[in-house]
Protein backbone atom coordinates (compact mmCIF):
# COMPACT_ATOMS: atom_id res chain seq x y z
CA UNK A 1 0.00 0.00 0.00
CA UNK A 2 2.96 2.20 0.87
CA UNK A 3 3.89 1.53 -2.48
CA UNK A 4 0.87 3.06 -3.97
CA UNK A 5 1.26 6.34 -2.42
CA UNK A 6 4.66 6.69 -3.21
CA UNK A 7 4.29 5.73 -7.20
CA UNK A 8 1.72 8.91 -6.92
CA UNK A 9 3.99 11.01 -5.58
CA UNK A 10 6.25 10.84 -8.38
CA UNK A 11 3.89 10.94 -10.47
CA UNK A 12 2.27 14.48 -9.51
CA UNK A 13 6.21 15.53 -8.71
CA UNK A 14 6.57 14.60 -12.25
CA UNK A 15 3.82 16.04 -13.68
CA UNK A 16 4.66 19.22 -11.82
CA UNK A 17 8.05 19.02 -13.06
CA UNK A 18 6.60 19.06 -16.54
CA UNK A 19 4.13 21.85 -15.95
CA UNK A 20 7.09 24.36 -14.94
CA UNK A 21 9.25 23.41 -18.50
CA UNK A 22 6.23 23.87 -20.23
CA UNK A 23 5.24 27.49 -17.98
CA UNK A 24 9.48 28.72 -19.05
CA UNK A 25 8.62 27.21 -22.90
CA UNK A 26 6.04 29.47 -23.54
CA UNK A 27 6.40 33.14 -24.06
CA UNK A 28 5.65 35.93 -21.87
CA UNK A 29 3.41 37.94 -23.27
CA UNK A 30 1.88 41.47 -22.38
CA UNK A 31 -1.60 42.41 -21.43
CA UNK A 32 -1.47 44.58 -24.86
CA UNK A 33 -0.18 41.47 -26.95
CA UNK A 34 -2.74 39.16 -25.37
CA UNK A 35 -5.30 41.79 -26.16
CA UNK A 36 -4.63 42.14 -29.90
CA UNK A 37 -4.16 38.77 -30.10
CA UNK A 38 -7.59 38.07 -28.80
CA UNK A 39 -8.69 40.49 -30.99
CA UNK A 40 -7.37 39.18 -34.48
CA UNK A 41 -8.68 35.95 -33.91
CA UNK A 42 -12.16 37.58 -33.06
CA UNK A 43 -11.63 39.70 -36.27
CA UNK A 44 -10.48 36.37 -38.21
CA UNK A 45 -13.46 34.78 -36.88
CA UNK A 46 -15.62 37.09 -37.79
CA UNK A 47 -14.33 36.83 -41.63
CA UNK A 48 -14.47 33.25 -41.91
CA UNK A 49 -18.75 33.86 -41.48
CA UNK A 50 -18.98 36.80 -43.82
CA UNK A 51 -17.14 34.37 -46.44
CA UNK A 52 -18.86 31.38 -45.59
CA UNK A 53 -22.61 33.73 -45.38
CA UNK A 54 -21.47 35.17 -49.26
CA UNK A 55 -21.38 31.59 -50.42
CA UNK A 56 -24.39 31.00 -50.14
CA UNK A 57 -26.40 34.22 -50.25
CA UNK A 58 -28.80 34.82 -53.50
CA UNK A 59 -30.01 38.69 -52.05
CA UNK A 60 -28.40 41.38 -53.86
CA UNK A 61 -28.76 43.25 -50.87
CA UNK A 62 -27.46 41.27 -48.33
CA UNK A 63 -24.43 40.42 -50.61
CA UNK A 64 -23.60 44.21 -50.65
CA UNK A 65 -23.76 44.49 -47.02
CA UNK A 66 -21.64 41.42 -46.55
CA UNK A 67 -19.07 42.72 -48.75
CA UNK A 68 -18.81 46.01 -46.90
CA UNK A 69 -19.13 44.33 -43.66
CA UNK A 70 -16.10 42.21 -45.41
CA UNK A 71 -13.77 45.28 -46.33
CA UNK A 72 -14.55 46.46 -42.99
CA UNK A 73 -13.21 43.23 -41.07
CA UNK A 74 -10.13 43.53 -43.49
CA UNK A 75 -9.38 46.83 -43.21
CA UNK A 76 -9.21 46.38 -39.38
CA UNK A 77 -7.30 42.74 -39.20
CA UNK A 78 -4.48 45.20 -41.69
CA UNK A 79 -4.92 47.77 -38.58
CA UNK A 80 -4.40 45.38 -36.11
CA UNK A 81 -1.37 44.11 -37.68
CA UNK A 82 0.44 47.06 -38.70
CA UNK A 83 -0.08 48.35 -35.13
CA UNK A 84 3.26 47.84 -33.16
CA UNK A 85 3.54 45.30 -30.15
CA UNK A 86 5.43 45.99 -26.94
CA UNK A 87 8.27 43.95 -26.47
């Protein structure tokens, strides 16, 4: 039995072991990198539905406003990247 509680020991010393490589692996980011990388995925998000709605949208209309809502998204994903990051 002792046996048993001392194999899980090493294993959650281990497994804490590997948690701490994997904390120093990854990089340190800012609050303001975190943020505008939050928001570029939102913004790539939110292109990937306007393309996948103007697939498959027959109203003139709607197409219009999709493709403005489109140049809109694009024009701020080109914002958000030419916007310098603290280092």
């Amino acid at each position: 039995m002792a046996r048993g509680w001392e194999s899980k020991s090493v294993e959650d010393q281990m497994g804490a072991a590997q948690a701490e490589r994997d904390a120093r692996a990854k990089p340190h980011l800012s609050p303001q990198q975190i943020e505008q990388n939050e928001q570029r995925h939102s913004l790539l998000l939110s292109r990937s539905q306007i393309l996948s709605r103007l697939k498959v949208t027959r109203n003139a209309r709607y197409r219009a406003q999709l493709n403005s809502a489109l140049k809109h998204v694009d024009a701020q994903l080109r914002e958000c990247e030419s916007s310098p990051t603290e280092k």
